[in-house]
PDB file of N, CA and C in Angstrom:
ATOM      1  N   UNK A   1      -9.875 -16.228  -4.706  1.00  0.00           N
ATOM      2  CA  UNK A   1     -10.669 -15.110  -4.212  1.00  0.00           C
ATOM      3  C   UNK A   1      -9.741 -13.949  -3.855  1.00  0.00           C
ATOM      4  N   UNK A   2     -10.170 -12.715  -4.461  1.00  0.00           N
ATOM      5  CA  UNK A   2      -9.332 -12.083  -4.364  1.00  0.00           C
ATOM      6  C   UNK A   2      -9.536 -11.056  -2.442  1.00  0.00           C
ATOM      7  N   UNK A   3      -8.495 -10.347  -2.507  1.00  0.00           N
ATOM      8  CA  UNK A   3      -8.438 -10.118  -0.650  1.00  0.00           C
ATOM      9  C   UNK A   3      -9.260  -8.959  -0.730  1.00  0.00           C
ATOM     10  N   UNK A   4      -9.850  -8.274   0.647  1.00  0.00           N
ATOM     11  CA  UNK A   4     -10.948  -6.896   0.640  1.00  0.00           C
ATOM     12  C   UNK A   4     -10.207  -6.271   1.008  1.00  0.00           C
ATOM     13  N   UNK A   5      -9.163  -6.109   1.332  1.00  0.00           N
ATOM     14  CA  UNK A   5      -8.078  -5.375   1.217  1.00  0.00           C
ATOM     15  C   UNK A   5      -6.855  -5.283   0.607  1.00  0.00           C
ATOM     16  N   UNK A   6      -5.608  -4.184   0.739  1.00  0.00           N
ATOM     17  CA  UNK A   6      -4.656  -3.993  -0.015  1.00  0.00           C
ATOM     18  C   UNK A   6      -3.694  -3.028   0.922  1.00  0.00           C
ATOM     19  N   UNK A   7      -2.539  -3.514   0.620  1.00  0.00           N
ATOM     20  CA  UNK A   7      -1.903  -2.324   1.482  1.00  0.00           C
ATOM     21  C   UNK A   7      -0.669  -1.351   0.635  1.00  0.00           C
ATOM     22  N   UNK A   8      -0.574   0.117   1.184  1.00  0.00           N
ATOM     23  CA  UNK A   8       0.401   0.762   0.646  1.00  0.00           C
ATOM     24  C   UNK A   8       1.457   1.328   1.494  1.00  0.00           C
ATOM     25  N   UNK A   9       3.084   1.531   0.760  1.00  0.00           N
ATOM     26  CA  UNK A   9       3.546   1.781   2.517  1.00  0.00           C
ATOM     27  C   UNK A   9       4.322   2.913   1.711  1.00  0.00           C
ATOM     28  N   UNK A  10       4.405   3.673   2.672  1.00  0.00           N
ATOM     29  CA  UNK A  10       4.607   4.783   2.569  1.00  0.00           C
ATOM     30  C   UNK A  10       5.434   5.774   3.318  1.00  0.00           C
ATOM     31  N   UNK A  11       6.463   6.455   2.816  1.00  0.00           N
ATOM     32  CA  UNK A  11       7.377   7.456   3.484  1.00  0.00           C
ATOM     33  C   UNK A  11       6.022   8.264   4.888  1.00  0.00           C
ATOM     34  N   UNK A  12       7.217   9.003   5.670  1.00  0.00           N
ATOM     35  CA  UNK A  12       6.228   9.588   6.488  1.00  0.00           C
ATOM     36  C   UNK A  12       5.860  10.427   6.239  1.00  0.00           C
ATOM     37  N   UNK A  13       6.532  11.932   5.204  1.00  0.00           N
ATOM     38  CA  UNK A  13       6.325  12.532   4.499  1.00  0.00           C
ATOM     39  C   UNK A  13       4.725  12.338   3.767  1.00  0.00           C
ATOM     40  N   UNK A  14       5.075  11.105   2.622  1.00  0.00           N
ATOM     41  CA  UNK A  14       3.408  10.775   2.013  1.00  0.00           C
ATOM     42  C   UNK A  14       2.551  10.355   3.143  1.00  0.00           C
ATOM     43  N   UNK A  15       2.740   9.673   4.186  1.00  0.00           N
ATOM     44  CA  UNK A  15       1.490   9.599   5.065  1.00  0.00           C
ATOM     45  C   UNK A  15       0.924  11.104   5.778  1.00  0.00           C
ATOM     46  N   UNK A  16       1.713  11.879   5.822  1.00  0.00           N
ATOM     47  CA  UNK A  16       1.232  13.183   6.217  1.00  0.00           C
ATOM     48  C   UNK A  16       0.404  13.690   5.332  1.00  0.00           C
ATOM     49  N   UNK A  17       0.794  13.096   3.648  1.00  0.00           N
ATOM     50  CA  UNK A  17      -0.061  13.871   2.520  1.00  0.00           C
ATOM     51  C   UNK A  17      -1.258  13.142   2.600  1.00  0.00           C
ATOM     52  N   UNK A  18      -0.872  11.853   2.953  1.00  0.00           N
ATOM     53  CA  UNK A  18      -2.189  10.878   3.078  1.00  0.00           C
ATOM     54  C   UNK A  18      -3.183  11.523   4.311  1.00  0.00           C
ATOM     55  N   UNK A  19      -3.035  11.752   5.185  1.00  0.00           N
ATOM     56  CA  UNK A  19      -4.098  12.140   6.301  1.00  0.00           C
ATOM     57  C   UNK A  19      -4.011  13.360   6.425  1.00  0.00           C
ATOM     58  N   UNK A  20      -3.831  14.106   5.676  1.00  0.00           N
ATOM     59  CA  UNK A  20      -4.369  15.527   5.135  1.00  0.00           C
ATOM     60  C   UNK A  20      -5.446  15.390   4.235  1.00  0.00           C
ATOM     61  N   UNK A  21      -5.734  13.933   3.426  1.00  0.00           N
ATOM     62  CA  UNK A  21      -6.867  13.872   2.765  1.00  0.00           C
ATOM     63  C   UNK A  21      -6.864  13.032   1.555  1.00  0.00           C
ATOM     64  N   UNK A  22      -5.848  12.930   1.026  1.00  0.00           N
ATOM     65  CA  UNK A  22      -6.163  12.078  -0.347  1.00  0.00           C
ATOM     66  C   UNK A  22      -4.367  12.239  -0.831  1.00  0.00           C
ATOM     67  N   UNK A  23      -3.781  10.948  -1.198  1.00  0.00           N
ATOM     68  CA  UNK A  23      -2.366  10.661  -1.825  1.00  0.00           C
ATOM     69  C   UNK A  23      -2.798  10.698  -3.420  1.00  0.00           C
ATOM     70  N   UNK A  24      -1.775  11.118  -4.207  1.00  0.00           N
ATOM     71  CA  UNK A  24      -1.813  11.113  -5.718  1.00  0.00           C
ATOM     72  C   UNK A  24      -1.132   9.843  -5.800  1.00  0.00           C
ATOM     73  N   UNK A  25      -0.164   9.307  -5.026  1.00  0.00           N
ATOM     74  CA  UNK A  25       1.191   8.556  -5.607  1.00  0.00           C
ATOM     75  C   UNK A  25       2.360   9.077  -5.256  1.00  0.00           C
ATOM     76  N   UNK A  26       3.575   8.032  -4.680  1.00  0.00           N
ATOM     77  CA  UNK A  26       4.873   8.154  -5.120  1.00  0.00           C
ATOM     78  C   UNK A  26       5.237   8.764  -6.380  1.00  0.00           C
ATOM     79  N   UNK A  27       6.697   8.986  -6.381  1.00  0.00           N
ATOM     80  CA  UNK A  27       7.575   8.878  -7.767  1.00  0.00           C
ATOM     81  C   UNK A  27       7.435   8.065  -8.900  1.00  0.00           C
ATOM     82  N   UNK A  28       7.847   7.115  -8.114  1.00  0.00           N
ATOM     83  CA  UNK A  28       7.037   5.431  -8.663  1.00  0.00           C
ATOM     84  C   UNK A  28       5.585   5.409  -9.407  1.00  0.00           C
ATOM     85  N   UNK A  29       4.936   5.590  -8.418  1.00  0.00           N
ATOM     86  CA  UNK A  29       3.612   5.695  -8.941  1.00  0.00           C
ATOM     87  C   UNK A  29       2.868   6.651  -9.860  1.00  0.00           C
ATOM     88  N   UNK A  30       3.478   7.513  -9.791  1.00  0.00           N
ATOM     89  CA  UNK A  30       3.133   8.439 -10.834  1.00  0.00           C
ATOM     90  C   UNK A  30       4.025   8.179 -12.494  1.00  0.00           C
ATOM     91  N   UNK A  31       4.994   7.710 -12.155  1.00  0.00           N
ATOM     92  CA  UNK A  31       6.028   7.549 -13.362  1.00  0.00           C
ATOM     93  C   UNK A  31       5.085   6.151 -14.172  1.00  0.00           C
ATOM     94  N   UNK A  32       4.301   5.304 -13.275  1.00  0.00           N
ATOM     95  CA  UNK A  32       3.519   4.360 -14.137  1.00  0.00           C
ATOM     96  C   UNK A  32       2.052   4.376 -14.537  1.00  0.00           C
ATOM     97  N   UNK A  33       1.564   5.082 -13.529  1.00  0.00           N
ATOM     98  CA  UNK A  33       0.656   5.732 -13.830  1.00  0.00           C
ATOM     99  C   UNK A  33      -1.020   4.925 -12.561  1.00  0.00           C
ATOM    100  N   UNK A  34      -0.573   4.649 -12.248  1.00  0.00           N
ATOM    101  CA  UNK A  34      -1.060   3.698 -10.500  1.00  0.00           C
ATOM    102  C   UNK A  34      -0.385   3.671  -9.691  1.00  0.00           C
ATOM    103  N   UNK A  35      -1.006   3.955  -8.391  1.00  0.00           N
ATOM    104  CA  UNK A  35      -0.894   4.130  -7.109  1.00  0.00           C
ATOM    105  C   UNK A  35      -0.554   2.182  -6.886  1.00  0.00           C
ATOM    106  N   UNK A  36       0.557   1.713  -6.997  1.00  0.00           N
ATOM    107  CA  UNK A  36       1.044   0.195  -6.131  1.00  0.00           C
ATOM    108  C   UNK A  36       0.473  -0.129  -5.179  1.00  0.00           C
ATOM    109  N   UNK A  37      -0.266  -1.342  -5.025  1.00  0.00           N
ATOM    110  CA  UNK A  37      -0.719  -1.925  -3.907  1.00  0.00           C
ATOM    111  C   UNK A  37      -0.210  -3.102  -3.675  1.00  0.00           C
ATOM    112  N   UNK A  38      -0.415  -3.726  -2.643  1.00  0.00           N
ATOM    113  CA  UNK A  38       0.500  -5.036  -2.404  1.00  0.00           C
ATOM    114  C   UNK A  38      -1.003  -5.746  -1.450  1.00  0.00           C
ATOM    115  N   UNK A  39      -1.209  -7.263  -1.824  1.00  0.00           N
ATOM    116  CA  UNK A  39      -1.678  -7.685  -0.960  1.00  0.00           C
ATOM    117  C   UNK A  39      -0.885  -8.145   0.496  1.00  0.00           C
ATOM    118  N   UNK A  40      -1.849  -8.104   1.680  1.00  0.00           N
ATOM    119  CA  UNK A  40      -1.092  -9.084   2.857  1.00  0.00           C
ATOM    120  C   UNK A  40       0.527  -9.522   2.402  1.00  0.00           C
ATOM    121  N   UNK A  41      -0.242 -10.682   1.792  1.00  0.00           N
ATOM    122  CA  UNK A  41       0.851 -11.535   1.612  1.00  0.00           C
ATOM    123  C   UNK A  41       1.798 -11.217   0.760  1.00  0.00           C
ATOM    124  N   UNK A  42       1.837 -10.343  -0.261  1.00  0.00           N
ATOM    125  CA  UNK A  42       3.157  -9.544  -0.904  1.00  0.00           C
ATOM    126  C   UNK A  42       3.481  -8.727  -0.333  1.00  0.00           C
ATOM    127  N   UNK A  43       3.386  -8.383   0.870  1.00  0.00           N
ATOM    128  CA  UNK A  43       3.816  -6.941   1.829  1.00  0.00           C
ATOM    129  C   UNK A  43       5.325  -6.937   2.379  1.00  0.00           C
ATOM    130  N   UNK A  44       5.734  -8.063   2.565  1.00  0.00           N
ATOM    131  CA  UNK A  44       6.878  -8.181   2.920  1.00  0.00           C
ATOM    132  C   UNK A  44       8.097  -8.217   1.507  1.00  0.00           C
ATOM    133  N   UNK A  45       7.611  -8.899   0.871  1.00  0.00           N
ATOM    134  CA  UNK A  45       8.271  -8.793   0.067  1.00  0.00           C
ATOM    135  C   UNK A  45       8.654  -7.577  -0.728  1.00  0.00           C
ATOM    136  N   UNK A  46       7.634  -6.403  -1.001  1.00  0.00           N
ATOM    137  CA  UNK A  46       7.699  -5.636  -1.403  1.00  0.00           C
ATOM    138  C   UNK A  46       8.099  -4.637  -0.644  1.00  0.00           C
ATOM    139  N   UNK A  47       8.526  -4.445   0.652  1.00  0.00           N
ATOM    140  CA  UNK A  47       9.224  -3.584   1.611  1.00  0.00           C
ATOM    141  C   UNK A  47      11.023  -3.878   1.361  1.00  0.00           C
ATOM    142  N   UNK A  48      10.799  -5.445   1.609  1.00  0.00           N
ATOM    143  CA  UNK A  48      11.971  -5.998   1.485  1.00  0.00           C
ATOM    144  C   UNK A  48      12.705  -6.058  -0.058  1.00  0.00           C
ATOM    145  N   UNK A  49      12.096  -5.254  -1.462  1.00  0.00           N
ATOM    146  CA  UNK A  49      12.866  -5.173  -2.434  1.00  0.00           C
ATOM    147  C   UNK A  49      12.520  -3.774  -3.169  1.00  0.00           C
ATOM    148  N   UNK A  50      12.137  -2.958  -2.401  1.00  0.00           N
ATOM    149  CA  UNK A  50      11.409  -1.902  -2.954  1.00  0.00           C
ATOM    150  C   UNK A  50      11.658  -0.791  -1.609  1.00  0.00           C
ATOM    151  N   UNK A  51      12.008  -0.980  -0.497  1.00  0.00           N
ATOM    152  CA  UNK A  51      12.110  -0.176   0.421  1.00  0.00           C
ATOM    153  C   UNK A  51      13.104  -0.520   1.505  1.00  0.00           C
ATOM    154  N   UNK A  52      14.133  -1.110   0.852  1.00  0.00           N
ATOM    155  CA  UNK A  52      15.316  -2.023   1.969  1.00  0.00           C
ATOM    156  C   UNK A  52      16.517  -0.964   2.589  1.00  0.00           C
ATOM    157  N   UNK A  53      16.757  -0.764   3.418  1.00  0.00           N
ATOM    158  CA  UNK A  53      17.719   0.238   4.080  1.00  0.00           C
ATOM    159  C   UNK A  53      16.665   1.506   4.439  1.00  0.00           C
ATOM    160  N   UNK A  54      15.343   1.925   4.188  1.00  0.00           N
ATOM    161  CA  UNK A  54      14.756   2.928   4.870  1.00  0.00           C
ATOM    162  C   UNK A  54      14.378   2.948   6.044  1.00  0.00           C
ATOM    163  N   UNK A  55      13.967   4.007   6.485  1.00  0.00           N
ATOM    164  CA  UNK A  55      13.135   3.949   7.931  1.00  0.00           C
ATOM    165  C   UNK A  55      12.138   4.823   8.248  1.00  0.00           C
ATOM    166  N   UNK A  56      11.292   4.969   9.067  1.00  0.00           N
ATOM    167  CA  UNK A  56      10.622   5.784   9.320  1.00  0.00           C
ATOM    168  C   UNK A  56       9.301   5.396   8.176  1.00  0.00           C
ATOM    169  N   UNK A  57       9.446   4.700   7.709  1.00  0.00           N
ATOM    170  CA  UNK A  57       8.138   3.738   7.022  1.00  0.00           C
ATOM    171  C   UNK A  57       6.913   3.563   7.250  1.00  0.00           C
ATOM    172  N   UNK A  58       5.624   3.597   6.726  1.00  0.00           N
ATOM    173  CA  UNK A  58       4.488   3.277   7.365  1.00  0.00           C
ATOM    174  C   UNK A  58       3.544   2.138   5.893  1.00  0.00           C
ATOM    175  N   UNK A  59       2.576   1.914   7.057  1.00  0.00           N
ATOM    176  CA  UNK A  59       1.811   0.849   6.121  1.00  0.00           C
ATOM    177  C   UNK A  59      -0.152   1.637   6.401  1.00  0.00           C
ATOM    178  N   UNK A  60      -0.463   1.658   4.960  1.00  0.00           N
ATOM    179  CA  UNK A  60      -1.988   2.057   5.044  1.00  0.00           C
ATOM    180  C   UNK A  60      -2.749   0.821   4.980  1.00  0.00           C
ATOM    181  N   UNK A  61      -3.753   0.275   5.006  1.00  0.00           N
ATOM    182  CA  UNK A  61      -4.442  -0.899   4.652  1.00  0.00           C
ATOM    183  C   UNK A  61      -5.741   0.057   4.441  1.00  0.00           C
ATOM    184  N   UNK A  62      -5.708  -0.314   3.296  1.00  0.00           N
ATOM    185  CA  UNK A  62      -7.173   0.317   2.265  1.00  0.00           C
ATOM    186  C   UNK A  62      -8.056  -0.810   1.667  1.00  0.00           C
ATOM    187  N   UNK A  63      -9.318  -0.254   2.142  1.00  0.00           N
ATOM    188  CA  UNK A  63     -10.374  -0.796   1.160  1.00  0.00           C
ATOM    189  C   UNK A  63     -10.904  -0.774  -0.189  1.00  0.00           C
ATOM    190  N   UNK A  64     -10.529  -2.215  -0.651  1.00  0.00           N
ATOM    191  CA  UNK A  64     -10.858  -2.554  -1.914  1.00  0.00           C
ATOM    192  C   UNK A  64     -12.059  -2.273  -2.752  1.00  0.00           C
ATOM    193  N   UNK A  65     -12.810  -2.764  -1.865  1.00  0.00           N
ATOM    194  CA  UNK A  65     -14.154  -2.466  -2.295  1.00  0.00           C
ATOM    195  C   UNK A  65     -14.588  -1.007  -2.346  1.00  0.00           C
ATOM    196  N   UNK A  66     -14.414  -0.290  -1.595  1.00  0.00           N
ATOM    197  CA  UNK A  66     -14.831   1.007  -1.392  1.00  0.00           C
ATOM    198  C   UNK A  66     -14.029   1.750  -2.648  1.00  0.00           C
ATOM    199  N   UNK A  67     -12.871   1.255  -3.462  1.00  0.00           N
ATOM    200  CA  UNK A  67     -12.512   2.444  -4.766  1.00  0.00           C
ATOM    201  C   UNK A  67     -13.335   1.601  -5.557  1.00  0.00           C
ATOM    202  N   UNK A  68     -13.602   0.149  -5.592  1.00  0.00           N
ATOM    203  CA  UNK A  68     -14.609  -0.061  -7.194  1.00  0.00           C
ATOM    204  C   UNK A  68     -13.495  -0.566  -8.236  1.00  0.00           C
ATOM    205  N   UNK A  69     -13.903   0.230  -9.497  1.00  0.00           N
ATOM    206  CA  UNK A  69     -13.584  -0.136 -10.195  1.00  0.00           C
ATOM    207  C   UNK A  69     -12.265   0.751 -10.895  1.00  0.00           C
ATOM    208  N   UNK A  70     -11.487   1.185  -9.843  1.00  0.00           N
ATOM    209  CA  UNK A  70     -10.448   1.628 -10.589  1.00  0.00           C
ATOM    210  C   UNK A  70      -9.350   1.213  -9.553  1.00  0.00           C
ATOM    211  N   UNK A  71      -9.805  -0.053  -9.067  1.00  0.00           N
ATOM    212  CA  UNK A  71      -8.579  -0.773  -8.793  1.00  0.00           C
ATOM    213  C   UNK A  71      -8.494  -2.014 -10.017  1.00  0.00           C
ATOM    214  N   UNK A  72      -7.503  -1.883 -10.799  1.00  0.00           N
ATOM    215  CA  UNK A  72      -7.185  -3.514 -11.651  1.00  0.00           C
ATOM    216  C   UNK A  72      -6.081  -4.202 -11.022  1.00  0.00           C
ATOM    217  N   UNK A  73      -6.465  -5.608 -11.129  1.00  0.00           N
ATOM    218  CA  UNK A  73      -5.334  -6.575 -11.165  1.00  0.00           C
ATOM    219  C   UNK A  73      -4.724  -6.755 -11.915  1.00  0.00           C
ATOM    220  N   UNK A  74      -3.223  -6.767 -11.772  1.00  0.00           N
ATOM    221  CA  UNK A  74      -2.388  -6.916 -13.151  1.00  0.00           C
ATOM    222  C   UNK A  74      -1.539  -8.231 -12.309  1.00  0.00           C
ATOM    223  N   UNK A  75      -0.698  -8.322 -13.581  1.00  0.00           N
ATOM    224  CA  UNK A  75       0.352  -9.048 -13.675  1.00  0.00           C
ATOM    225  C   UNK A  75       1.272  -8.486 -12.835  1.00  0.00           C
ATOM    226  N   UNK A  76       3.051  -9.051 -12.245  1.00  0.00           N
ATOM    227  CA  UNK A  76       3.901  -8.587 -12.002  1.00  0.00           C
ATOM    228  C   UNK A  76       5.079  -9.017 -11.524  1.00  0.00           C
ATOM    229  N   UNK A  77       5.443  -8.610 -10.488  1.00  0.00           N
ATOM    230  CA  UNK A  77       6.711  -9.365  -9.822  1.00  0.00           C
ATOM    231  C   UNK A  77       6.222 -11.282  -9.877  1.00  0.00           C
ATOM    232  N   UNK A  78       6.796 -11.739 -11.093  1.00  0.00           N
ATOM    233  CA  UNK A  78       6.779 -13.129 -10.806  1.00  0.00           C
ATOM    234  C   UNK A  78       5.354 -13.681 -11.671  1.00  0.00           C
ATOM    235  N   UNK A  79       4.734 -12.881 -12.291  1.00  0.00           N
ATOM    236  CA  UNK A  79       3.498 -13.537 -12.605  1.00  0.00           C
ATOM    237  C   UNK A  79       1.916 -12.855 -11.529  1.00  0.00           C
ATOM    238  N   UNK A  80       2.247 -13.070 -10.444  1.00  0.00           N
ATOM    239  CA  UNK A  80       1.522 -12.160  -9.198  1.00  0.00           C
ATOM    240  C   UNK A  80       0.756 -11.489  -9.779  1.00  0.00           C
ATOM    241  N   UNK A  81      -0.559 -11.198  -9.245  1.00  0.00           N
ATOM    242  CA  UNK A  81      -1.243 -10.128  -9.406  1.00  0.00           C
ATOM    243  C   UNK A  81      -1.645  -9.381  -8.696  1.00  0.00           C
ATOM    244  N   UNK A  82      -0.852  -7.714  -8.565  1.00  0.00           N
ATOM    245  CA  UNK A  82      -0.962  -7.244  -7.730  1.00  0.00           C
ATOM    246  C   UNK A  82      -2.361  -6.181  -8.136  1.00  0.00           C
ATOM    247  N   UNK A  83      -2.553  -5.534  -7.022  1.00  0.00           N
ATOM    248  CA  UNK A  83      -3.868  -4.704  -6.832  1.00  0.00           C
ATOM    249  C   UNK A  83      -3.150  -3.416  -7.215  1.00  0.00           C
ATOM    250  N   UNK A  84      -3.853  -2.287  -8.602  1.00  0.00           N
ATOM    251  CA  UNK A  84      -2.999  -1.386  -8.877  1.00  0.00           C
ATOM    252  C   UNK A  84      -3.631   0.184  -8.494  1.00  0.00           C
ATOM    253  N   UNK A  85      -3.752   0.743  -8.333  1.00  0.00           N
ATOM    254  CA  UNK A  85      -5.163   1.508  -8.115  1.00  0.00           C
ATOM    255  C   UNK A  85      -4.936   2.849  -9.255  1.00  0.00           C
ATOM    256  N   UNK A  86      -5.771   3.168  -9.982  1.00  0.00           N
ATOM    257  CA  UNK A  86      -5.873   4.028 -10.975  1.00  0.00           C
ATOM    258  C   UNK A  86      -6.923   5.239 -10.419  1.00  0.00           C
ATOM    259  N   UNK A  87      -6.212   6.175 -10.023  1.00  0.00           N
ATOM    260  CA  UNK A  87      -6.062   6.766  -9.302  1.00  0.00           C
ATOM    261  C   UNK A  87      -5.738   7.640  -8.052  1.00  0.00           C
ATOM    262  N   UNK A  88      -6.476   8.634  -7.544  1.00  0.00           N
ATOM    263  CA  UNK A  88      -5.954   8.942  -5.707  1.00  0.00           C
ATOM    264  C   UNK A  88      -6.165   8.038  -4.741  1.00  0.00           C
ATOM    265  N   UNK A  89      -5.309   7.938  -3.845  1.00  0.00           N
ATOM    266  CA  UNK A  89      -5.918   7.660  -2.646  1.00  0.00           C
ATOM    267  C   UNK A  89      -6.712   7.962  -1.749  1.00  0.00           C
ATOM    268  N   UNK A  90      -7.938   8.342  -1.404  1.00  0.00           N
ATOM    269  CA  UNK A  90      -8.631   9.264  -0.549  1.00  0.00           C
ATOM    270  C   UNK A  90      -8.468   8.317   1.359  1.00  0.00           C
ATOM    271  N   UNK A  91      -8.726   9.078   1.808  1.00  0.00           N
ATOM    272  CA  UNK A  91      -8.496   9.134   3.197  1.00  0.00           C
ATOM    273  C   UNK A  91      -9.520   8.192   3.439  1.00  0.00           C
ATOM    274  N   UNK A  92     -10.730   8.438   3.517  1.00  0.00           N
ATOM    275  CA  UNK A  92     -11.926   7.625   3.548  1.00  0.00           C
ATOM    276  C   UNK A  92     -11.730   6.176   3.249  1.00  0.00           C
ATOM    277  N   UNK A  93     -10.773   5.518   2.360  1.00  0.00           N
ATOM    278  CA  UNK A  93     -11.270   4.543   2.395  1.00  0.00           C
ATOM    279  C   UNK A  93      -9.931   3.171   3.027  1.00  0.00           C
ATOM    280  N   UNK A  94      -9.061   3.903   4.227  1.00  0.00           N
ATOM    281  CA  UNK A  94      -7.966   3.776   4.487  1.00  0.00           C
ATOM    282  C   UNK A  94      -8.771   2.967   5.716  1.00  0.00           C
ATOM    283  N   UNK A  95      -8.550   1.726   5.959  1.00  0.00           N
ATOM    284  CA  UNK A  95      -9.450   1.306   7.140  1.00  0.00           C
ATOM    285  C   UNK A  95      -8.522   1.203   8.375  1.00  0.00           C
ATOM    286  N   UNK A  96      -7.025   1.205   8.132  1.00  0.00           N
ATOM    287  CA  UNK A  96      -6.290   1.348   9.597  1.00  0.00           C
ATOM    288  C   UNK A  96      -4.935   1.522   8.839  1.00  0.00           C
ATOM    289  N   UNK A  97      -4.202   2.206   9.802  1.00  0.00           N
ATOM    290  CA  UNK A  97      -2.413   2.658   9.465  1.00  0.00           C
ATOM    291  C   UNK A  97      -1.593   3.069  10.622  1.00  0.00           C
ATOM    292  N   UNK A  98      -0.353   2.961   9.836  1.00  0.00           N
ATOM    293  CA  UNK A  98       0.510   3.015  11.003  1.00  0.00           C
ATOM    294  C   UNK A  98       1.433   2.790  10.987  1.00  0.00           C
ATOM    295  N   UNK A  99       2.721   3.360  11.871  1.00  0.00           N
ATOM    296  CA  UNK A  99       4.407   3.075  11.562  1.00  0.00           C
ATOM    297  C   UNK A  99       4.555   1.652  11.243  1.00  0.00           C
ATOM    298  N   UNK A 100       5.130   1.509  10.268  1.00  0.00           N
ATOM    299  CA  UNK A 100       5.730  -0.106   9.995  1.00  0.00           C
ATOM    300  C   UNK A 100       6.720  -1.001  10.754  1.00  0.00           C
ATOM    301  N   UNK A 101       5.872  -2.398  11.052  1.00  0.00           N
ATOM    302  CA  UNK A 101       6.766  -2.840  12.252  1.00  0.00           C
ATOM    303  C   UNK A 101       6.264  -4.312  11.884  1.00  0.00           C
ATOM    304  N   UNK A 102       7.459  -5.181  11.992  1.00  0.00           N
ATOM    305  CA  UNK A 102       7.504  -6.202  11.461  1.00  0.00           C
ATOM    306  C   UNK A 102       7.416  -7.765  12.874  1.00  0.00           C
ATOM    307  N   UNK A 103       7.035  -8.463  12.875  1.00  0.00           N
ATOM    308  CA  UNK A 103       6.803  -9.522  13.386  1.00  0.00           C
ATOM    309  C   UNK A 103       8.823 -10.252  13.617  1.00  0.00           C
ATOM    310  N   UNK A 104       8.623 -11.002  15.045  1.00  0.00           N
ATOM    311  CA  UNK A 104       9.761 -11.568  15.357  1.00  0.00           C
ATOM    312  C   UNK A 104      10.585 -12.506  13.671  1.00  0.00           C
ATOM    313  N   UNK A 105       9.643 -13.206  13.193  1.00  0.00           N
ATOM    314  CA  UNK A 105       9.993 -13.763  11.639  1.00  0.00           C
ATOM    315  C   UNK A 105      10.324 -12.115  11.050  1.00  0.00           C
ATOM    316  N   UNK A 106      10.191 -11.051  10.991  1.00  0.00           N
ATOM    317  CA  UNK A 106      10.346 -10.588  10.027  1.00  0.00           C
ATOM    318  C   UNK A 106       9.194 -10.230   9.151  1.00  0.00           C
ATOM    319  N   UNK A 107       8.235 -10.634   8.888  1.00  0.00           N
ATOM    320  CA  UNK A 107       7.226 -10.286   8.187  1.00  0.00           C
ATOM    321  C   UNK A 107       6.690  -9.131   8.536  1.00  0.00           C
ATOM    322  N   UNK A 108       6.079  -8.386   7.924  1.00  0.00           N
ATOM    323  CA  UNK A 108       5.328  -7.080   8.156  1.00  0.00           C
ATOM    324  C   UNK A 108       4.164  -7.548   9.011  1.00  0.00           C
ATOM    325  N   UNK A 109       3.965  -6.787   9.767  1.00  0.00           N
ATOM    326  CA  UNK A 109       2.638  -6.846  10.459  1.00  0.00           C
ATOM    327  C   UNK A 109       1.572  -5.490   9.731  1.00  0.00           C
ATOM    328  N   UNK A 110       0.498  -6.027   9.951  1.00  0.00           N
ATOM    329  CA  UNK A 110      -0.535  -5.581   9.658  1.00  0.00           C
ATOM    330  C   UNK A 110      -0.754  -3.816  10.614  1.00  0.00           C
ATOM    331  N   UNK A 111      -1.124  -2.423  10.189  1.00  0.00           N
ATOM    332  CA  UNK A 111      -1.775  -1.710  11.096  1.00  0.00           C
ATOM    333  C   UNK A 111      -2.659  -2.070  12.006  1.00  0.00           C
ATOM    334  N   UNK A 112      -2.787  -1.192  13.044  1.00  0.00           N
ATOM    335  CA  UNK A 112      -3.648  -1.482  13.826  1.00  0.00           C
ATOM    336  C   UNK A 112      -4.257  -0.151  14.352  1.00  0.00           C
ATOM    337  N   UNK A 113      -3.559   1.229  14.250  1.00  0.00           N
ATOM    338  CA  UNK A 113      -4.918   1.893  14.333  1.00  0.00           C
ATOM    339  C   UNK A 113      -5.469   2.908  13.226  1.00  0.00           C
ATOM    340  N   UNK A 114      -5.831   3.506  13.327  1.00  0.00           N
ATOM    341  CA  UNK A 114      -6.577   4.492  11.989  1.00  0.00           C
ATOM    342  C   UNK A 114      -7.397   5.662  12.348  1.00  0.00           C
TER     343      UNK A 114
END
């Protein structure tokens, strides 16, 4: 079963673009042509090989359901299927965010406000 959510993390820079109203994408994301999502449980990992030595980091947790059908699952790191989103991000469907901050293990913790 796939999760009702997805998360994206993001410079503070793009979260400013983000709650001004709607993200296009990273560098990254535009160079492939989807906005990267990571479930829960790939969140750490994908900070930890995709964003290692930064700071000032944040995490969005967006609703799945609410873009439809221009989120696909693909293939990826490992076989994985991550959540890709084909298209913007709009503000609306961002259900909580917030500076990135990780649990005593290390794991990313989840946002908590929005």
């Amino acid at each position: 079963m796939k999760p009702a959510t997805a998360f994206k993390v993001l410079t503070a820079e793009q979260m400013a673009v983000l709650e001004a109203g709607s993200f296009d994408g990273a560098p990254v994301d535009m160079a492939d042509g989807y906005i990267h999502l990571s479930t829960f449980d790939q969140l750490t990992e994908t900070v930890d090989k995709h964003f290692a030595g930064q700071d000032d980091l944040h995490v969005a947790e967006v609703d799945l359901e609410a873009l439809g059908e221009a989120v696909k699952w693909e293939p990826s790191r490992g076989g994985q299927l991550f959540p890709h989103l084909y298209g913007s991000l709009p503000l609306e469907v961002v259900v909580a965010y917030g500076p990135l901050h990780r649990d005593d293990a290390g794991r990313v913790q989840r946002p908590v406000t929005g």
